[in-house]
PDB file of N, CA and C in Angstrom:
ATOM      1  N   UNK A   1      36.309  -6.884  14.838  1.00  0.00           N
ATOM      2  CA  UNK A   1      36.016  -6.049  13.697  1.00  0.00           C
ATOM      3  C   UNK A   1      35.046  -6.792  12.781  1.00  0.00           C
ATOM      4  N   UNK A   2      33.915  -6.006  12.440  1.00  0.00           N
ATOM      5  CA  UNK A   2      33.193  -6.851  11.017  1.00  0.00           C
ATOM      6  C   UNK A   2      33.741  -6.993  10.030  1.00  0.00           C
ATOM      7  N   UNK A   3      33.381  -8.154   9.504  1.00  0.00           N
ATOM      8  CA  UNK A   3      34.101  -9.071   8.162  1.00  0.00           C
ATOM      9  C   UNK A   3      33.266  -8.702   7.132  1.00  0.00           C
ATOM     10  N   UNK A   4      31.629  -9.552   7.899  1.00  0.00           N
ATOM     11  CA  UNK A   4      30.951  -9.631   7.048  1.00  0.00           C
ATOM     12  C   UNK A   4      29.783  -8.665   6.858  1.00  0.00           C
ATOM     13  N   UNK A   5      28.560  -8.404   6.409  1.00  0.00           N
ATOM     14  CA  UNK A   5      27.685  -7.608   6.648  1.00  0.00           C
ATOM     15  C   UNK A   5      26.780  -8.016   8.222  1.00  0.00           C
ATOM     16  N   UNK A   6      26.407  -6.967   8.812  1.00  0.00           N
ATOM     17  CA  UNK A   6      25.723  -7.402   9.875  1.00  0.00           C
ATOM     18  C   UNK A   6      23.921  -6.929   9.556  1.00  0.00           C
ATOM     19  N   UNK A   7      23.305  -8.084   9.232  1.00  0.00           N
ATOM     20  CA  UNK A   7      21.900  -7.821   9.017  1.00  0.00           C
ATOM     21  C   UNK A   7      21.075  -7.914  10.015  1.00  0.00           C
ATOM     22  N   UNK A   8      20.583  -6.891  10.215  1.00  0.00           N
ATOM     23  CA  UNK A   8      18.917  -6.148  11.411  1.00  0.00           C
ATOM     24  C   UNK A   8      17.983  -6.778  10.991  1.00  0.00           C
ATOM     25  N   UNK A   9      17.305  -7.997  11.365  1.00  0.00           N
ATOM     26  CA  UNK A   9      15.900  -7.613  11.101  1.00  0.00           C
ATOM     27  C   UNK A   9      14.839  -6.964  11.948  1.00  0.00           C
ATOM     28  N   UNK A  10      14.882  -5.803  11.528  1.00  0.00           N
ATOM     29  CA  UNK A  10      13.647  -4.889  12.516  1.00  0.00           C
ATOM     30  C   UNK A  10      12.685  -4.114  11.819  1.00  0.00           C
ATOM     31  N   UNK A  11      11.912  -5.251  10.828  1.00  0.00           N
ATOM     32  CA  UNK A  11      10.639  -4.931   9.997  1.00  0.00           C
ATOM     33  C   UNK A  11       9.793  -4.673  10.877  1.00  0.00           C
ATOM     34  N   UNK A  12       9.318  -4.682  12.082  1.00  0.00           N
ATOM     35  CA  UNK A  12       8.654  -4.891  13.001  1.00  0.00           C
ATOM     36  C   UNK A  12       8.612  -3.061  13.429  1.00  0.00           C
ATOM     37  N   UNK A  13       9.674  -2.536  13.376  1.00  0.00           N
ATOM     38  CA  UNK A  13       9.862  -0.851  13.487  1.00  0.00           C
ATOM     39  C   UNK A  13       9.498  -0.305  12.541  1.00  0.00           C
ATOM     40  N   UNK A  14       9.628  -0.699  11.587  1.00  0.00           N
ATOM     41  CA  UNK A  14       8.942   0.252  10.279  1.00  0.00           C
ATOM     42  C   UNK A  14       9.247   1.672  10.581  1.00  0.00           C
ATOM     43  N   UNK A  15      10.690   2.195  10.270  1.00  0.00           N
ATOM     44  CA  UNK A  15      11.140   3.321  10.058  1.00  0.00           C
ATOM     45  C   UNK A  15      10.783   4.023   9.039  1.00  0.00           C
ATOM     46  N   UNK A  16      10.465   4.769   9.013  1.00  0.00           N
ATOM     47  CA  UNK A  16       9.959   5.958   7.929  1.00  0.00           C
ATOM     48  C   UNK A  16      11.223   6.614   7.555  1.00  0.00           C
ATOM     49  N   UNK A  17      11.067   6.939   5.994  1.00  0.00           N
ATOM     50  CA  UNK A  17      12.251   7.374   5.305  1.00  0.00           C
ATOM     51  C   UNK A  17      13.056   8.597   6.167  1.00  0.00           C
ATOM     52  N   UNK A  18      12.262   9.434   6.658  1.00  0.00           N
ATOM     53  CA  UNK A  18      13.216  10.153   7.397  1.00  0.00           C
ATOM     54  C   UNK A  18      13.786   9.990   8.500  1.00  0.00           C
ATOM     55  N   UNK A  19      13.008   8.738   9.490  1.00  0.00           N
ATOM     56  CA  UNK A  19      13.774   8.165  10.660  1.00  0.00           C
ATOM     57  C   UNK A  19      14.922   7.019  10.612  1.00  0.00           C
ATOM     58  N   UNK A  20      14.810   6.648   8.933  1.00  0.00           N
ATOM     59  CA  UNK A  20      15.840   5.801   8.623  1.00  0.00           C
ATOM     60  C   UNK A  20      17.157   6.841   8.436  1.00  0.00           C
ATOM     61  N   UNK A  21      16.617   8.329   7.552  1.00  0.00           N
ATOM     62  CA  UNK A  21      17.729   8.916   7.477  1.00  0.00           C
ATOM     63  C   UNK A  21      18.680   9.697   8.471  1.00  0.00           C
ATOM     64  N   UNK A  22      17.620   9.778  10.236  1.00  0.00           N
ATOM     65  CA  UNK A  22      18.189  10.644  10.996  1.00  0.00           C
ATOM     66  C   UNK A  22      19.026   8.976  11.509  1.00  0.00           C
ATOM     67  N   UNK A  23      18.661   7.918  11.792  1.00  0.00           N
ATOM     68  CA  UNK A  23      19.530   7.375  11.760  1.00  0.00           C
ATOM     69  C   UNK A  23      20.428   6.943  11.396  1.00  0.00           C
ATOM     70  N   UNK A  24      20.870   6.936  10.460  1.00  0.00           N
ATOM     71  CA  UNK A  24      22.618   7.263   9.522  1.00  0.00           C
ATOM     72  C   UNK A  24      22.989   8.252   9.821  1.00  0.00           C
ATOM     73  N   UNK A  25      22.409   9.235  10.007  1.00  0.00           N
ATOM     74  CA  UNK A  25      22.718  10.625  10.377  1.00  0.00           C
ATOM     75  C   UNK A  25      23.764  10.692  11.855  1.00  0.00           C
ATOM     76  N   UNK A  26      22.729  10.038  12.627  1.00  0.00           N
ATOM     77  CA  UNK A  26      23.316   9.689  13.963  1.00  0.00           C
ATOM     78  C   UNK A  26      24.125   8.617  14.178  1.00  0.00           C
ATOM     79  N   UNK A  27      24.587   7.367  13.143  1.00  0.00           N
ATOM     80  CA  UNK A  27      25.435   6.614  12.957  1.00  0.00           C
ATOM     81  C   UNK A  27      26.370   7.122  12.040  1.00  0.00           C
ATOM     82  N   UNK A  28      27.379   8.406  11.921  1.00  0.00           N
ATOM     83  CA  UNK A  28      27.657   8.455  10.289  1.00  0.00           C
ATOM     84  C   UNK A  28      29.715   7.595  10.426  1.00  0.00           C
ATOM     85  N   UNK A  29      29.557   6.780  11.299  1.00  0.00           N
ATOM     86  CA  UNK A  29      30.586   6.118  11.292  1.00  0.00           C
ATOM     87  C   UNK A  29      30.244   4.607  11.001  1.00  0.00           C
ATOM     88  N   UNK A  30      29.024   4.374  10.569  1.00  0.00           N
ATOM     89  CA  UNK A  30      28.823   3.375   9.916  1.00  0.00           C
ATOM     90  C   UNK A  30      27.736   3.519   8.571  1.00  0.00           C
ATOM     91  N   UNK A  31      28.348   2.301   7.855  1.00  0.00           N
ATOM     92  CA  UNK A  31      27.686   2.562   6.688  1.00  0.00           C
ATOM     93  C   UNK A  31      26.438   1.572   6.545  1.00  0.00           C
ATOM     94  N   UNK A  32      25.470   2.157   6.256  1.00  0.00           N
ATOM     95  CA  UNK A  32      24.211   1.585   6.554  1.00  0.00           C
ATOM     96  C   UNK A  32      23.059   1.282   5.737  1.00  0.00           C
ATOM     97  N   UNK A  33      22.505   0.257   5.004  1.00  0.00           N
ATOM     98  CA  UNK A  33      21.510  -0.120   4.107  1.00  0.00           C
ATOM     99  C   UNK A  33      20.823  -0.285   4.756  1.00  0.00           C
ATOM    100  N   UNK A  34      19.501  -0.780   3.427  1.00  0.00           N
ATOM    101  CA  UNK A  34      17.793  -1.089   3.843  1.00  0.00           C
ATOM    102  C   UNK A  34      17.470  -1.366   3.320  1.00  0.00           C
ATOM    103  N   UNK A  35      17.163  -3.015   3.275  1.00  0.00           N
ATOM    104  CA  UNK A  35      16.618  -3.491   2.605  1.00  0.00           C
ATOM    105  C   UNK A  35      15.012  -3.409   2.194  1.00  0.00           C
ATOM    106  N   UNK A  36      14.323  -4.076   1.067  1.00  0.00           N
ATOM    107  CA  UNK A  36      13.000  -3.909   1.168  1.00  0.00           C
ATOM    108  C   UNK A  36      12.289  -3.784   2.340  1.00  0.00           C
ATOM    109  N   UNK A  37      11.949  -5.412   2.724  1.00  0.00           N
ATOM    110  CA  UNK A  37      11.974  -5.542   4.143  1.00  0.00           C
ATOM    111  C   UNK A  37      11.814  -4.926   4.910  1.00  0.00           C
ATOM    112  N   UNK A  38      12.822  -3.976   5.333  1.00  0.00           N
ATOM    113  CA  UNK A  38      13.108  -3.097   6.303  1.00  0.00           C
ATOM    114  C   UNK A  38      14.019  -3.291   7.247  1.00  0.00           C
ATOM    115  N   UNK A  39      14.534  -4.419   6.640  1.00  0.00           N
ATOM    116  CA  UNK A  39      15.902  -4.885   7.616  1.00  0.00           C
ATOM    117  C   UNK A  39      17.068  -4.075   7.448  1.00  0.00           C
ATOM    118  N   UNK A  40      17.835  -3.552   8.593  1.00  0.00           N
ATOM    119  CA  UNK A  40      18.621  -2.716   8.471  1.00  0.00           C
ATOM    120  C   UNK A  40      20.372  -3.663   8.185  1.00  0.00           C
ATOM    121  N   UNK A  41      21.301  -3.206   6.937  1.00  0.00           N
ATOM    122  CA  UNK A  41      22.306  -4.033   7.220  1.00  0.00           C
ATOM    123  C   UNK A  41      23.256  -3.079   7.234  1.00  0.00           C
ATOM    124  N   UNK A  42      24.590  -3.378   7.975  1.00  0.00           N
ATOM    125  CA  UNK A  42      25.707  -2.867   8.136  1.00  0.00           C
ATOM    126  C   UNK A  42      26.732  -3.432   7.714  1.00  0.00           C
ATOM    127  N   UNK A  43      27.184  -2.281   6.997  1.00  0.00           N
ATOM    128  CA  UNK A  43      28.601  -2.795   6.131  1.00  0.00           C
ATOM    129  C   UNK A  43      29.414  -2.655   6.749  1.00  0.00           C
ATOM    130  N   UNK A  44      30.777  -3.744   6.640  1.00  0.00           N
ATOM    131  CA  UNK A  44      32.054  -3.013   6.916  1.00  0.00           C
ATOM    132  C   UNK A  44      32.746  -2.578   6.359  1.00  0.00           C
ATOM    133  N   UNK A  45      33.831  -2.096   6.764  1.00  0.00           N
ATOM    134  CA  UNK A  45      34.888  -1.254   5.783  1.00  0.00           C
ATOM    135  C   UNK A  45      35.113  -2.450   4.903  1.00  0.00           C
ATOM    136  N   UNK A  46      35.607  -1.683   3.720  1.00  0.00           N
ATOM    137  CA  UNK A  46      35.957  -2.961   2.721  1.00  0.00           C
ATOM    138  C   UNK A  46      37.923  -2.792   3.342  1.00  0.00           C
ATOM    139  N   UNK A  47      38.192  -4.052   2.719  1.00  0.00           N
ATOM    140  CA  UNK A  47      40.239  -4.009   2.632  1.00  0.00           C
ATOM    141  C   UNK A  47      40.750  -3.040   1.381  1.00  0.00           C
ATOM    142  N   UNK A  48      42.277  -3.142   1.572  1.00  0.00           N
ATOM    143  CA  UNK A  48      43.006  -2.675   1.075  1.00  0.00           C
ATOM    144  C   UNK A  48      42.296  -2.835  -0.752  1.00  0.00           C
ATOM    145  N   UNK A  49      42.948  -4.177  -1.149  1.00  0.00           N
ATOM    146  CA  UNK A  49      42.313  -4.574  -2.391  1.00  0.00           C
ATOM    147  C   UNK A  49      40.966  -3.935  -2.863  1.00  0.00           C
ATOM    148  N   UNK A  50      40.094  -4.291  -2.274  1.00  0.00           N
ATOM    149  CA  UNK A  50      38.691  -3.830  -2.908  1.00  0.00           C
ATOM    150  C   UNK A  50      38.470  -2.505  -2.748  1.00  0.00           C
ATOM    151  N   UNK A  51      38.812  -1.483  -1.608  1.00  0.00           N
ATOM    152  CA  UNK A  51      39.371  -0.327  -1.731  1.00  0.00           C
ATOM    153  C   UNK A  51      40.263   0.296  -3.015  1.00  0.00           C
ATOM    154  N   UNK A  52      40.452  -0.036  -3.728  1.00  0.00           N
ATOM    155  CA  UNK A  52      41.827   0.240  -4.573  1.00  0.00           C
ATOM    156  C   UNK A  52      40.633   0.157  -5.457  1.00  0.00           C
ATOM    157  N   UNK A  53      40.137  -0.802  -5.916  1.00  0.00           N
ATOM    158  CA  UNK A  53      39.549  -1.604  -7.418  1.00  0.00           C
ATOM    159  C   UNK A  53      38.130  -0.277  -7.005  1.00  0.00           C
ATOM    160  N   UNK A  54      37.266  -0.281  -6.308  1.00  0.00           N
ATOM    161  CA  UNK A  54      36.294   0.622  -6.224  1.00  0.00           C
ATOM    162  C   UNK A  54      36.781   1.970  -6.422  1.00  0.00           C
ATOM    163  N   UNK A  55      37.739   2.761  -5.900  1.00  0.00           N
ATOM    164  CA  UNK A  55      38.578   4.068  -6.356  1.00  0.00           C
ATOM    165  C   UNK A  55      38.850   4.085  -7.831  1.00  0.00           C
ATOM    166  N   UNK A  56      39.712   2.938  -8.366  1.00  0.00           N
ATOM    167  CA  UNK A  56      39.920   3.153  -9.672  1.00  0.00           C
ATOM    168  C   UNK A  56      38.661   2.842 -10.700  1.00  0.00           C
ATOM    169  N   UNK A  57      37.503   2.354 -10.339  1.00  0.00           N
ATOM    170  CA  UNK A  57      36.476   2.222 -11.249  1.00  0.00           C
ATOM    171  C   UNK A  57      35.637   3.267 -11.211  1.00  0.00           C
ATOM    172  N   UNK A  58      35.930   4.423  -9.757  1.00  0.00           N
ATOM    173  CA  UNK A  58      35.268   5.593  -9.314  1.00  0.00           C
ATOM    174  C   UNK A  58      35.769   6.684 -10.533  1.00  0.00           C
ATOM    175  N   UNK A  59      37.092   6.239 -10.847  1.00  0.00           N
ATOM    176  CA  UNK A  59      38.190   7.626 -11.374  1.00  0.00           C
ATOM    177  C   UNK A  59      37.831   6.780 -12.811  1.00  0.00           C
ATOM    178  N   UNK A  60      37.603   5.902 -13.509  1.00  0.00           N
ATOM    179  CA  UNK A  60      37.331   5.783 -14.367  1.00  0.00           C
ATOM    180  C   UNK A  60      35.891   6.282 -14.834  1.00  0.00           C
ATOM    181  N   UNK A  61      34.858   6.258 -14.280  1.00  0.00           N
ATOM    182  CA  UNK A  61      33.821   6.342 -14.618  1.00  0.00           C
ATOM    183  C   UNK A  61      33.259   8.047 -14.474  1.00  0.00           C
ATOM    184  N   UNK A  62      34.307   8.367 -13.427  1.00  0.00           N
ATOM    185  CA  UNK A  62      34.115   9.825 -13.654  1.00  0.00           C
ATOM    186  C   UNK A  62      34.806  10.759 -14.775  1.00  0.00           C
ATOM    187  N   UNK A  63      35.520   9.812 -14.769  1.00  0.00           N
ATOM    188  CA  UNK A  63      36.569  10.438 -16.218  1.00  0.00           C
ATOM    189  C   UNK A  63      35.902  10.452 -17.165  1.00  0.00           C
ATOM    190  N   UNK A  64      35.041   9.110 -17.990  1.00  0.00           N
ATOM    191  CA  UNK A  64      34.612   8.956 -19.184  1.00  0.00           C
ATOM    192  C   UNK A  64      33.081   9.923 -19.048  1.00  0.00           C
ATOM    193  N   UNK A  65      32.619   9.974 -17.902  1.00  0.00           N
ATOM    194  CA  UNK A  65      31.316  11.046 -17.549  1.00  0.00           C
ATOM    195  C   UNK A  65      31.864  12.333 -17.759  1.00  0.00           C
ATOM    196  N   UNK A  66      33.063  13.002 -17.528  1.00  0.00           N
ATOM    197  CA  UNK A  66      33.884  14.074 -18.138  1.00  0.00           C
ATOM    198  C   UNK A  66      33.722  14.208 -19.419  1.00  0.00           C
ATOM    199  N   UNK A  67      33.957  13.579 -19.850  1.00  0.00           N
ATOM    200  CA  UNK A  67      34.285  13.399 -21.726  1.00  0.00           C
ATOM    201  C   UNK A  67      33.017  13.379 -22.529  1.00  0.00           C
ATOM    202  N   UNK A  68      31.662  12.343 -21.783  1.00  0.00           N
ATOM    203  CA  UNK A  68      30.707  12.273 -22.413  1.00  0.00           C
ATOM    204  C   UNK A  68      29.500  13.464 -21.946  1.00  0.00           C
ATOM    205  N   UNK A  69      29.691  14.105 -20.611  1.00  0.00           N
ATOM    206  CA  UNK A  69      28.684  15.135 -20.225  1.00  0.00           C
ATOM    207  C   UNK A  69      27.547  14.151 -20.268  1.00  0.00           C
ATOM    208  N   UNK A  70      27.170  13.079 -19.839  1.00  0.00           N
ATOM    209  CA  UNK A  70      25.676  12.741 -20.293  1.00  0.00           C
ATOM    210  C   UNK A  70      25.090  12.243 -19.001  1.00  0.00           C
ATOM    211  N   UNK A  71      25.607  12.237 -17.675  1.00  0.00           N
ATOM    212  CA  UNK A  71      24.767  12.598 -16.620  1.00  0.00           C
ATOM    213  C   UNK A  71      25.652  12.562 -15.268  1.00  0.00           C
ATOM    214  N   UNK A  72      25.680  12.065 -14.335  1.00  0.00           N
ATOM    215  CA  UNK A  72      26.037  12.785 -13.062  1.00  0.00           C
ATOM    216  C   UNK A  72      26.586  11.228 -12.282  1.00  0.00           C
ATOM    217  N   UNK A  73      28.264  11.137 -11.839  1.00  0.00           N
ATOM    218  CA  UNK A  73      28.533  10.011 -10.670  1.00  0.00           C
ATOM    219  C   UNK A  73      28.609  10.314  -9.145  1.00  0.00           C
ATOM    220  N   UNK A  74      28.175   9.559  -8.790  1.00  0.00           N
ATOM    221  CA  UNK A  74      28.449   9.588  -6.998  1.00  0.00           C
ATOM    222  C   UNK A  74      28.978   8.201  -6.752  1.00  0.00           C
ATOM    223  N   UNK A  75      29.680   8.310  -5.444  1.00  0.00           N
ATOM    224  CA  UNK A  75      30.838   7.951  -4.502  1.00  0.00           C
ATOM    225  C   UNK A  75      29.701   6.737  -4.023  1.00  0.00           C
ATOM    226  N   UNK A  76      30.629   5.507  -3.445  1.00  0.00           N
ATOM    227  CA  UNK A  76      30.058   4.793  -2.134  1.00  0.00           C
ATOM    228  C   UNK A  76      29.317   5.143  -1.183  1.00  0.00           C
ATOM    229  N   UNK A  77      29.815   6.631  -0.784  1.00  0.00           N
ATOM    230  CA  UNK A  77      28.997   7.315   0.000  1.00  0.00           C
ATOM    231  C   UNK A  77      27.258   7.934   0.009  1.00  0.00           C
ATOM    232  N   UNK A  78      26.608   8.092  -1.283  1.00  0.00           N
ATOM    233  CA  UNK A  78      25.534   8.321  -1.483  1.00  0.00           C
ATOM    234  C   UNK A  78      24.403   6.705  -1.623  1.00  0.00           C
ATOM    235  N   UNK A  79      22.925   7.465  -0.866  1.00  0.00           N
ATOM    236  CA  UNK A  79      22.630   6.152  -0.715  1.00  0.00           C
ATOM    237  C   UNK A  79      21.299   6.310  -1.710  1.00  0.00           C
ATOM    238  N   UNK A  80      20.647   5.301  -2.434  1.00  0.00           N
ATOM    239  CA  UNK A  80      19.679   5.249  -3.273  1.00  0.00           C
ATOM    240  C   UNK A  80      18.600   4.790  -2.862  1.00  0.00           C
ATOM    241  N   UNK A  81      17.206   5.435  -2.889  1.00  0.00           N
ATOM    242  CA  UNK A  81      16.129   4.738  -2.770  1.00  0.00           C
ATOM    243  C   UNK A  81      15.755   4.111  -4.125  1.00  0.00           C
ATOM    244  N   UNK A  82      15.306   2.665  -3.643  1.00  0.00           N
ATOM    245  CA  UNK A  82      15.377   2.002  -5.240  1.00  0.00           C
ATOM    246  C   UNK A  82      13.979   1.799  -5.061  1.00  0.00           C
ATOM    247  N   UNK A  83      13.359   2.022  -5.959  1.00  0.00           N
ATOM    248  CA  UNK A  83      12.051   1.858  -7.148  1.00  0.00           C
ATOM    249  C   UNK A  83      11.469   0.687  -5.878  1.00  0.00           C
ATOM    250  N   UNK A  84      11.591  -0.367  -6.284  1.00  0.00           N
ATOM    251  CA  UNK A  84      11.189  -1.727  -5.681  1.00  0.00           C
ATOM    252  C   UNK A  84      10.997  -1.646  -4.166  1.00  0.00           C
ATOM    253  N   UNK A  85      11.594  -0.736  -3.553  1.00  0.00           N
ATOM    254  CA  UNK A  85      11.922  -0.311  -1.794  1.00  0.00           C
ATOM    255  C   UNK A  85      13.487  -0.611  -1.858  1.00  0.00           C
ATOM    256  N   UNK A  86      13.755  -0.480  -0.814  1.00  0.00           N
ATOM    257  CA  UNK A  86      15.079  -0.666   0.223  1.00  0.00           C
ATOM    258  C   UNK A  86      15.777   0.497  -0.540  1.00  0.00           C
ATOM    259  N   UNK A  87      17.229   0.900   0.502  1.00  0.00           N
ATOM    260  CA  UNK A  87      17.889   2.086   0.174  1.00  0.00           C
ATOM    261  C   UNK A  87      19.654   1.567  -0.021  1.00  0.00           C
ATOM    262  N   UNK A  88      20.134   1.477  -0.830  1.00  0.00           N
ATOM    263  CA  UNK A  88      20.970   0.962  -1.113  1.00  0.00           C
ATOM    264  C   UNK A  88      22.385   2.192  -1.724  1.00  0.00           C
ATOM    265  N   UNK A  89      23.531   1.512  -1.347  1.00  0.00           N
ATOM    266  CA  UNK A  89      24.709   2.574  -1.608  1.00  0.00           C
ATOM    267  C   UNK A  89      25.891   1.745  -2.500  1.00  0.00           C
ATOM    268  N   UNK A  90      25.673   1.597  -3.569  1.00  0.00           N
ATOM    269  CA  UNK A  90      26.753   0.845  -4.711  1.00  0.00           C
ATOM    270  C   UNK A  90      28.364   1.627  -4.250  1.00  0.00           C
ATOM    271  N   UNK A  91      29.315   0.769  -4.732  1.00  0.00           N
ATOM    272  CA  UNK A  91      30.301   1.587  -4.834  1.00  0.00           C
ATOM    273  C   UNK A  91      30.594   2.723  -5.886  1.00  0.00           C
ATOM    274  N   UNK A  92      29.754   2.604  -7.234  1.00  0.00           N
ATOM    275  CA  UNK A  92      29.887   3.895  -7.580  1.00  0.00           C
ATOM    276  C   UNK A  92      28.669   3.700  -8.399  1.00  0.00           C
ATOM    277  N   UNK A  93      28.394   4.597  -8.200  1.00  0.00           N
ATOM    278  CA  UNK A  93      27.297   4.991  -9.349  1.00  0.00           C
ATOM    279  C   UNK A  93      27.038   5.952 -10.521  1.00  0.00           C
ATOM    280  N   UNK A  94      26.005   5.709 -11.603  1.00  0.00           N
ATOM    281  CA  UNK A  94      26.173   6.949 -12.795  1.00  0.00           C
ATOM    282  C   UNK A  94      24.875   7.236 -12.929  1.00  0.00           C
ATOM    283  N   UNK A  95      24.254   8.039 -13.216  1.00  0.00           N
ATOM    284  CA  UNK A  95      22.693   8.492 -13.500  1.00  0.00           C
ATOM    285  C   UNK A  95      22.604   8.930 -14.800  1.00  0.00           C
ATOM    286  N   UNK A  96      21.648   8.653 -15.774  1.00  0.00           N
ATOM    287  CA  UNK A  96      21.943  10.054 -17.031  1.00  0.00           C
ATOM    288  C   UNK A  96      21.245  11.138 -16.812  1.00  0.00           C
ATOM    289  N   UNK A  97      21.720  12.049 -17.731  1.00  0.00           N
ATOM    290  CA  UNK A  97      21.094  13.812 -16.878  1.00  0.00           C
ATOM    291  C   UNK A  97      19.905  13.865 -17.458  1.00  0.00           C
ATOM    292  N   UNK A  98      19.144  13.338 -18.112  1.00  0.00           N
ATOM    293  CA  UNK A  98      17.821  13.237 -18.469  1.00  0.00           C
ATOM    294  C   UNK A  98      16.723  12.709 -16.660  1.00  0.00           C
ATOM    295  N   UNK A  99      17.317  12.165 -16.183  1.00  0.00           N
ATOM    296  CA  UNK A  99      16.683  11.451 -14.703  1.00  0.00           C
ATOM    297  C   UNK A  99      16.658  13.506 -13.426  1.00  0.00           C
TER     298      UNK A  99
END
């Protein structure tokens, strides 16, 4: 079982944003980054513990986004293209609704 992250380097393929996405698509039992680079890395499941602490910072942050209306959270599951390159999936994230 993976522990740790398993990092691709296959800058050399230069996947295009949508062949990066049919591949997650076609992997969706693994969870899958991209770095600048273009190195592909694979996460593993997290444990029990860090499971727990990412849920409750999920239910917190969606709660106080309840209360404040001032923009939009997503799950571990959504992945981000960041500004700089690479595509990255935080355990939770918040946007403000101005974006």
């Amino acid at each position: 079982m993976l522990s740790e992250p398993l990092i691709l380097n296959v800058e050399t393929v230069h996947l295009s944003d949508e062949q990066f996405y049919q591949f997650c698509m076609a992997n969706r039992d693994l969870r899958v980054e991209r770095t600048q680079a273009g190195w592909l890395i694979l996460m593993p499941p997290v444990g029990g513990e860090s499971g727990n602490r990412e849920l409750e910072f999920g239910i917190d942050l969606g709660m106080w986004n309840r209360q404040t209306q001032l923009g939009k959270v997503f799950s571990s599951s959504t992945i981000f293209k960041l500004p700089g390159g690479g595509d990255r999936s935080p355990d939770a994230a918040w946007i403000r609704q101005e974006r």
